[in-house]
Protein backbone atom coordinates (compact mmCIF):
# COMPACT_ATOMS: atom_id res chain seq x y z
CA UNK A 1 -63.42 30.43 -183.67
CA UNK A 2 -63.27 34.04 -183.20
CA UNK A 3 -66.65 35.10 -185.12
CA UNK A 4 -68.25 38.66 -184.59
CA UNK A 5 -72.01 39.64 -184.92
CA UNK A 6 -71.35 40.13 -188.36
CA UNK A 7 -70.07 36.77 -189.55
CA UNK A 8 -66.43 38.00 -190.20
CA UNK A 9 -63.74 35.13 -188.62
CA UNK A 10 -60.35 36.16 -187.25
CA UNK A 11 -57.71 34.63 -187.96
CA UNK A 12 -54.97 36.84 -188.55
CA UNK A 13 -53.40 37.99 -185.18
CA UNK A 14 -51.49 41.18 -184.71
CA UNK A 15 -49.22 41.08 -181.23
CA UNK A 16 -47.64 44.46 -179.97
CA UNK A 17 -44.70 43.66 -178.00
CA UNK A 18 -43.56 46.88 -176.86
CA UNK A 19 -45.28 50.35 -177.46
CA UNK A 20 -41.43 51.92 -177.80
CA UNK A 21 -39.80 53.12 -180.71
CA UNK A 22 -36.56 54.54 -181.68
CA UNK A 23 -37.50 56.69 -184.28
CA UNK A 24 -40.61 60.00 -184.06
CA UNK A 25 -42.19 58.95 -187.13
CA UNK A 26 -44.42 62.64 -187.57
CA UNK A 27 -47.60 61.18 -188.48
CA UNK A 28 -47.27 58.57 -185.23
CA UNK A 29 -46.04 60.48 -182.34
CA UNK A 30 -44.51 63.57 -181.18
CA UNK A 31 -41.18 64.88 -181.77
CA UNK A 32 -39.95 64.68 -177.95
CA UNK A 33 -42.16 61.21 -177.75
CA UNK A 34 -44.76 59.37 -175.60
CA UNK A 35 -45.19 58.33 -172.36
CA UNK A 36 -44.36 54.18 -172.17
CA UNK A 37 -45.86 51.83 -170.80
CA UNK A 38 -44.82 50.96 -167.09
CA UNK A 39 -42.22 47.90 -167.19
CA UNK A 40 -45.25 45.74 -165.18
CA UNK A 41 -48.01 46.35 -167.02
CA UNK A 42 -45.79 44.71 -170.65
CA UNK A 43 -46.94 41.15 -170.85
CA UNK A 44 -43.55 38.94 -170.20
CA UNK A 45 -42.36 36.80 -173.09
CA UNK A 46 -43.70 33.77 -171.48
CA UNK A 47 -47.66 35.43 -171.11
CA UNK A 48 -47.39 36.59 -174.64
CA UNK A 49 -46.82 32.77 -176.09
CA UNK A 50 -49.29 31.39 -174.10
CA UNK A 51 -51.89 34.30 -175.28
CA UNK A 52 -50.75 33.14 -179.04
CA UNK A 53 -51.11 29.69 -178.18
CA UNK A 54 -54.42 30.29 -177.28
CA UNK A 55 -55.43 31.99 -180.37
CA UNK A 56 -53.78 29.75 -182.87
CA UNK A 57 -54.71 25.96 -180.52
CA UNK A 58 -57.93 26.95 -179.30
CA UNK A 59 -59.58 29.61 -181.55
CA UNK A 60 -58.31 29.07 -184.97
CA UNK A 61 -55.66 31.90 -185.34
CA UNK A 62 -53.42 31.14 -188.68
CA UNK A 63 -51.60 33.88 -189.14
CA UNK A 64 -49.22 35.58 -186.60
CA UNK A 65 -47.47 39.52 -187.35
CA UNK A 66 -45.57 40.41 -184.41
CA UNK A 67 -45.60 44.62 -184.20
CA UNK A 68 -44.92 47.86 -182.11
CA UNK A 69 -43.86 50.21 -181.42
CA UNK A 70 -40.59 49.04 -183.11
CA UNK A 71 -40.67 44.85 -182.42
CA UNK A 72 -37.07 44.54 -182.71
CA UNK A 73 -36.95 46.68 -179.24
CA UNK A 74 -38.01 43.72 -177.65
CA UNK A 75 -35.66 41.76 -176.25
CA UNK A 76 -37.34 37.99 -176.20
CA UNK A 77 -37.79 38.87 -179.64
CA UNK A 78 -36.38 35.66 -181.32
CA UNK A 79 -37.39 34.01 -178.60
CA UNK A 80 -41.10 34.66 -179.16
CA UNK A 81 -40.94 33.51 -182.53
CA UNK A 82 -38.93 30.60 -181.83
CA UNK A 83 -41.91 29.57 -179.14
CA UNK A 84 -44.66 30.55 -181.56
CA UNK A 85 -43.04 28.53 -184.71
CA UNK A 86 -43.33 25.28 -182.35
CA UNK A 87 -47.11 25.50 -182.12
CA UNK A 88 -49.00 23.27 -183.72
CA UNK A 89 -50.97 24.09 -186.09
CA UNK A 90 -47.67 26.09 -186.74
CA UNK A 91 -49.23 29.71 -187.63
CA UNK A 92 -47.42 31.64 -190.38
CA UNK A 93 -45.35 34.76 -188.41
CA UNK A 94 -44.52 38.19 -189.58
CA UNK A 95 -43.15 41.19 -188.40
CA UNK A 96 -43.73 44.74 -189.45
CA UNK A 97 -40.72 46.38 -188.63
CA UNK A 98 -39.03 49.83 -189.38
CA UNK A 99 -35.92 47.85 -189.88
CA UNK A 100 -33.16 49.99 -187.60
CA UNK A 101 -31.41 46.70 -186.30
CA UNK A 102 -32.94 44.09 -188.22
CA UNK A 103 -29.10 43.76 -190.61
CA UNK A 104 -28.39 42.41 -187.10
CA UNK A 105 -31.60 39.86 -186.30
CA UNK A 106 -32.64 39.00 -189.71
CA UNK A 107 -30.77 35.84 -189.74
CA UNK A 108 -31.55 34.89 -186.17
CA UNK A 109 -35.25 35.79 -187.08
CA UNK A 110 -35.11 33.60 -189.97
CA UNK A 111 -33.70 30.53 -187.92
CA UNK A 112 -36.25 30.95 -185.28
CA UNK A 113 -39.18 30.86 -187.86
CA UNK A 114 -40.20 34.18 -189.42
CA UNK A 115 -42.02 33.44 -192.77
CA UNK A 116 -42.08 37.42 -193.79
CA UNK A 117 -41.57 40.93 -192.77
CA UNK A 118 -42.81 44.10 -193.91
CA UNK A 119 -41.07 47.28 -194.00
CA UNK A 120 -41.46 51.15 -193.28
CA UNK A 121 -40.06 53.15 -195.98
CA UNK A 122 -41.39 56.36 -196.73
CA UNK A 123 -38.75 57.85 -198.77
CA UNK A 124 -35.62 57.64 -200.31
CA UNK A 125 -34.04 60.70 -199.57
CA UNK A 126 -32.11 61.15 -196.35
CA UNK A 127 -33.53 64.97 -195.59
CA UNK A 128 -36.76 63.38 -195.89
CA UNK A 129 -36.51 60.58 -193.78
CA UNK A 130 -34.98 62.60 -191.09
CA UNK A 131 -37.78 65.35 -191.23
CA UNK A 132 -40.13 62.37 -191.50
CA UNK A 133 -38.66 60.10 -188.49
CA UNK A 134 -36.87 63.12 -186.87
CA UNK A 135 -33.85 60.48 -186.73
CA UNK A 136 -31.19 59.92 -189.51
CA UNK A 137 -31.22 56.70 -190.16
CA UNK A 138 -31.98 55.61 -193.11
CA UNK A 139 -28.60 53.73 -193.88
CA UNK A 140 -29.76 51.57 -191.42
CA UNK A 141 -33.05 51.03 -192.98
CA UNK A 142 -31.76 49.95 -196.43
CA UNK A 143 -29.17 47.79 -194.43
CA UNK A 144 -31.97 46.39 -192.79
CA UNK A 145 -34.08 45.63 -196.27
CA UNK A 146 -31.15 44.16 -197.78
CA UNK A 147 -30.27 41.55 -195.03
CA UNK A 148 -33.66 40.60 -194.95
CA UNK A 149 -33.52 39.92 -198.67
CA UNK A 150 -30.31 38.00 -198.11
CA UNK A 151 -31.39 35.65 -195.23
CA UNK A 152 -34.64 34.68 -197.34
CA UNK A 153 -37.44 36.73 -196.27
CA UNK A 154 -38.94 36.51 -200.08
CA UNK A 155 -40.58 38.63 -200.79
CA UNK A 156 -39.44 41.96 -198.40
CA UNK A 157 -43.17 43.66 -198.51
CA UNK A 158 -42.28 47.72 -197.75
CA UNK A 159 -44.77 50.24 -196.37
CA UNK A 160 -44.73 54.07 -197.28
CA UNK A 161 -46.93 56.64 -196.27
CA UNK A 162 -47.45 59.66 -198.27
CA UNK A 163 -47.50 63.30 -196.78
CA UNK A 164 -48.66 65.58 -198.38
CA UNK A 165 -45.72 68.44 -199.33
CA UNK A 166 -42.72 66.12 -197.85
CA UNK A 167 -42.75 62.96 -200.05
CA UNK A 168 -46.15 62.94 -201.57
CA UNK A 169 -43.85 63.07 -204.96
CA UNK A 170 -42.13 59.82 -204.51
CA UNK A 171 -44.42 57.34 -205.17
CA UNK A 172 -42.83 56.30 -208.89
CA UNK A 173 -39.13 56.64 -207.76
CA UNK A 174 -40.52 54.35 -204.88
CA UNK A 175 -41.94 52.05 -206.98
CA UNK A 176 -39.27 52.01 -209.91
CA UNK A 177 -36.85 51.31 -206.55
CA UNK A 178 -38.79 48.45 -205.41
CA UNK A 179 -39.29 46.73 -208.56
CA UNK A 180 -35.43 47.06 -209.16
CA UNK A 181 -34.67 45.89 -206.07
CA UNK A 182 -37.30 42.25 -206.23
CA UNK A 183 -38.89 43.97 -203.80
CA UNK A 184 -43.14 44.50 -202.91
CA UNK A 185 -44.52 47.66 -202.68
CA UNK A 186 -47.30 49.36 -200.49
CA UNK A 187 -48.75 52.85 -200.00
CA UNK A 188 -50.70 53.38 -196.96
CA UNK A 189 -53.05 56.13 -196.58
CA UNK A 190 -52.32 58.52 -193.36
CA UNK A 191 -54.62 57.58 -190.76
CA UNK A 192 -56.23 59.03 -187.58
CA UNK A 193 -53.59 57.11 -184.99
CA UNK A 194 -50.93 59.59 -184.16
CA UNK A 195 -50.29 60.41 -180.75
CA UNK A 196 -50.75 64.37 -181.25
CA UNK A 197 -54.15 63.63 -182.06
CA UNK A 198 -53.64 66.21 -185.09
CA UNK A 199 -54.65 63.88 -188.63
CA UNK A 200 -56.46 66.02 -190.84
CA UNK A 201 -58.47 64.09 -193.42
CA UNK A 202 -58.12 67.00 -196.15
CA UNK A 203 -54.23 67.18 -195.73
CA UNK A 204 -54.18 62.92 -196.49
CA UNK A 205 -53.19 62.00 -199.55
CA UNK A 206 -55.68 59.53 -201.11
CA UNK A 207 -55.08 55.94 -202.39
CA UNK A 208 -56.93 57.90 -206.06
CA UNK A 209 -53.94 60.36 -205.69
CA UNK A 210 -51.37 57.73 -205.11
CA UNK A 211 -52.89 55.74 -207.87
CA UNK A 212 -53.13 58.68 -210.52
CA UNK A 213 -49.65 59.38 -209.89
CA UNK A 214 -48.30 55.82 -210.51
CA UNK A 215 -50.43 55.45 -213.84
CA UNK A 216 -48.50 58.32 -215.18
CA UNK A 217 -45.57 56.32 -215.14
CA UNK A 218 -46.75 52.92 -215.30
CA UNK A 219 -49.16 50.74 -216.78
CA UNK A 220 -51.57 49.42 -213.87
CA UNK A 221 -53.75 46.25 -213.88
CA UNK A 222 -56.31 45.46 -211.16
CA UNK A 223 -55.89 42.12 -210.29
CA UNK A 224 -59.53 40.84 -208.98
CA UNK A 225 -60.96 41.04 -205.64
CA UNK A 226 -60.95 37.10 -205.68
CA UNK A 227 -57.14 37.24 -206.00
CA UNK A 228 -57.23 40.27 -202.84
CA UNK A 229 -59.61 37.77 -200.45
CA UNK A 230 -59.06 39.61 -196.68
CA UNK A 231 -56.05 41.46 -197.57
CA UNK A 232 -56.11 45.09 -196.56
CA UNK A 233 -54.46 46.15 -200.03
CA UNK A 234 -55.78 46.63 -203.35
CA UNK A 235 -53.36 44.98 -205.86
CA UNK A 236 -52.08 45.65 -209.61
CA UNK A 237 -49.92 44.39 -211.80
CA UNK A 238 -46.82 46.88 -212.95
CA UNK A 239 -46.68 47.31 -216.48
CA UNK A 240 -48.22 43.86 -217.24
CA UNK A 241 -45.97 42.25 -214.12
CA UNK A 242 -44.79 40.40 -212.44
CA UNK A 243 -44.30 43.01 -210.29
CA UNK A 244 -46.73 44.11 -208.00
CA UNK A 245 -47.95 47.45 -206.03
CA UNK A 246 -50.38 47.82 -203.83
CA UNK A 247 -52.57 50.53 -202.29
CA UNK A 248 -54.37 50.27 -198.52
CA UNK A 249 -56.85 52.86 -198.67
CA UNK A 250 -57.99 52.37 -195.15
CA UNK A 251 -60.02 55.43 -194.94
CA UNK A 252 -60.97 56.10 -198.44
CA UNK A 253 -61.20 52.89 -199.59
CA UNK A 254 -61.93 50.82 -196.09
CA UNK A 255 -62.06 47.32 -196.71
CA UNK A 256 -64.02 45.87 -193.05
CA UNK A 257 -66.43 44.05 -194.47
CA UNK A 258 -63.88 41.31 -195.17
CA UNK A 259 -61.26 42.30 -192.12
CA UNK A 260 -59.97 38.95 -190.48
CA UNK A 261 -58.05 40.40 -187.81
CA UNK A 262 -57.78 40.33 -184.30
CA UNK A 263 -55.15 42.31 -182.09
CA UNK A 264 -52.98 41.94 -178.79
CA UNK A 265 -51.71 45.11 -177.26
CA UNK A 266 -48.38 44.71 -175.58
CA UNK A 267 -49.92 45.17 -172.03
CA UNK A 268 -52.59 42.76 -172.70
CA UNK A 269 -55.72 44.27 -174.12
CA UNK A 270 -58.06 42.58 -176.76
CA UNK A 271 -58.89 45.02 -179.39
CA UNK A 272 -61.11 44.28 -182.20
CA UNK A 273 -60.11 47.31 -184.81
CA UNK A 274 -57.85 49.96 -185.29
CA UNK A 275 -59.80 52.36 -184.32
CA UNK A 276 -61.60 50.86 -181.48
CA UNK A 277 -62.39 52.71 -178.71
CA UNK A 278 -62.75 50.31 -176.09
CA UNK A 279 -60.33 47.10 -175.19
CA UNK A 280 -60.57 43.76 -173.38
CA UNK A 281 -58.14 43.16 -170.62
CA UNK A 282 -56.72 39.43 -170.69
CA UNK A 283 -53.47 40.40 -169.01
CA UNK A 284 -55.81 40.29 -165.27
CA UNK A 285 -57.35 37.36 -166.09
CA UNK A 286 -54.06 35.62 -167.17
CA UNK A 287 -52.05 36.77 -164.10
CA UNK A 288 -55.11 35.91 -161.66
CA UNK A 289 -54.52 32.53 -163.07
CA UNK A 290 -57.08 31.83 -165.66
CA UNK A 291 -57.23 28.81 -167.53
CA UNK A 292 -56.45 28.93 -171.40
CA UNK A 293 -60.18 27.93 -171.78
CA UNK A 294 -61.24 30.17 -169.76
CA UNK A 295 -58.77 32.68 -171.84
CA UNK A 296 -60.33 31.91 -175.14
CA UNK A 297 -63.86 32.69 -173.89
CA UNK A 298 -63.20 36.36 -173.04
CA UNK A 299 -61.59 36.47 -176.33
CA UNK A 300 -64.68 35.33 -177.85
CA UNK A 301 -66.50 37.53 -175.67
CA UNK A 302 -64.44 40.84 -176.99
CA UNK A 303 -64.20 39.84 -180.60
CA UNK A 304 -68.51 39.46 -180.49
CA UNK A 305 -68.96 43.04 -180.05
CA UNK A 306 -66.78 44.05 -183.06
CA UNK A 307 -68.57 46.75 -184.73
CA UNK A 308 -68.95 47.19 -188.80
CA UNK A 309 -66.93 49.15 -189.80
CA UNK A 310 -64.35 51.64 -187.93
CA UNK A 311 -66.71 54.91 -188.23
CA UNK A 312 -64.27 57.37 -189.73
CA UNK A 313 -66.69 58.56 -192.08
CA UNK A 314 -69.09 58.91 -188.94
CA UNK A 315 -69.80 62.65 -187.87
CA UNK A 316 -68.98 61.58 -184.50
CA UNK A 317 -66.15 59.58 -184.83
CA UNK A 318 -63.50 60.04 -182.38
CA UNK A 319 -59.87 58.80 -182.72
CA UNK A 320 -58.74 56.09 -180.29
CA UNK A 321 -57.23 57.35 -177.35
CA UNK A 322 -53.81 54.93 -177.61
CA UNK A 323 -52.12 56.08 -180.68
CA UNK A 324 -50.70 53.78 -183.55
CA UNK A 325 -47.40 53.00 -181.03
CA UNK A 326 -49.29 52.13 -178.39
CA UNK A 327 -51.75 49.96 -180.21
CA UNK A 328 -49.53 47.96 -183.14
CA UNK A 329 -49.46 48.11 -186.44
């Protein structure tokens, strides 16, 4: 197993497979962009499968969510999953996507093995999106969410971030949109992993903001902490339900007492949180021809000095150095 100091087991995998993205998403990188990764230092598709098939056949890994960057940039994309849904145990894969391209994958996706995918959707206005993801695309977004409804991906989970003055009045048009449309939504609070290094806690709007402005529309029950286990999101009901909303209040509400997780940059680096400052390389090992035994010990290794909590409330807490892109989602 992959057990920290503090008892907590991971078994929920997160794999970055590229650190590129084709939209500037403001609260995750600059407008003109970041500098990639070199082309040799990306784990191939073959080292990434064999790095999840160490996690889910040797250290208990159940769940998979493939990320970025934007996943659907990589092209051994279906391939991956196709390789991971033959492992046995067979882990349950994601992918959190921003959905530019998936109208095209999602049914490819869906015969290779993807269980579920969650969405980015901030807003539903087109200014907004393009002042938001300095790209116009948001036709291709919806396209995206709609073909992934089609092919089966029950239910389409979407994310949305709230910022403060652009869409921080959305949430209950968001909502009323994703309950029309049998969709799942999420808020996300802003957090300290954009590339400008420029997150200001006081300009975040709060998972008690989001909420307040959803129960003036809608009729919210909690559903129990039982019911939310490791999840990251808090959970209620929508006006009695079935439909649900949810609310990750990762730095007002942090929830890493329970976090199961366990991450895999897309050049190879262990990370334990977030917000970790340091990183475990298995991409040397791997390429200097380590066994997969050999592979799961220095996972163990990393994931034993996981600290408690990710220190944001900390005076001296410093933001990672690799911004959300670069780290996966």
């Amino acid at each position: 197993m992959l057990i920290d100091r503090y008892g907590r087991i991971a078994t929920d995998l997160r794999v970055s497979l590229t650190d590129r993205c084709n939209l500037r998403c403001a609260y995750c990188m600059p407008a003109d962009g970041l500098d990639w990764l070199p082309g040799p230092d990306v784990l191939t598709d073959a080292e990434v499968v064999r790095l999840v098939g160490v996690a889910v056949e040797r250290l208990g890994v159940r769940e998979v969510r493939f990320t970025g960057g934007e996943p659907l940039l990589r092209r051994g994309l279906v391939g991956i999953v196709a390789a991971c849904a033959a492992l046995r145990p067979r882990p349950e894969l994601s992918l959190t996507t921003n959905a530019v391209g998936l109208a095209t994958l999602a049914g490819a996706l869906v015969e290779a093995g993807l269980d579920r995918v969650n969405i980015s959707l901030d807003t539903l206005h087109p200014d907004r999106f393009a002042a938001i993801a300095r790209r116009r695309r948001l036709t291709d977004v919806l396209e995206g969410i709609e073909a992934a409804a089609r092919v089966g991906l029950h239910p389409v989970k979407i994310n949305a971030v709230l910022l403060r003055g652009i869409n921080d009045d959305e949430a209950p048009g968001l909502l009323r949109w994703a309950i029309e449309h049998g969709h799942e939504l999420r808020f996300i609070e802003q957090m300290p992993l954009d590339g400008q290094h420029s997150w200001n806690r006081s300009e975040m709007v709060t998972a008690d903001e989001i909420l307040q402005s959803l129960e003036d529309e809608f009729e919210l029950t909690p559903l129990g902490a039982a019911q939310r286990g490791s999840a990251p999101a808090e959970t209620w009901l929508v006006d009695g339900g079935p439909a649900r909303v949810g609310v990750i209040g990762s730095v007002s509400r942090p929830f890493c007492s329970a976090c199961d997780r366990t991450r895999l940059t897309a050049d190879g680096q262990i990370r334990t949180c977030l917000f970790a400052r340091e990183e475990s390389d298995l991409r040397l090992p791997l390429r200097a021809g380590a066994s997969d035994g050999e592979l799961a010990r220095l996972w163990q290794v990393a994931m034993a000095g996981k600290q408690a909590g990710h220190g944001i409330d900390e005076p001296g807490f410093l933001q990672p150095a690799r911004p959300m892109s670069a780290i996966g989602g």
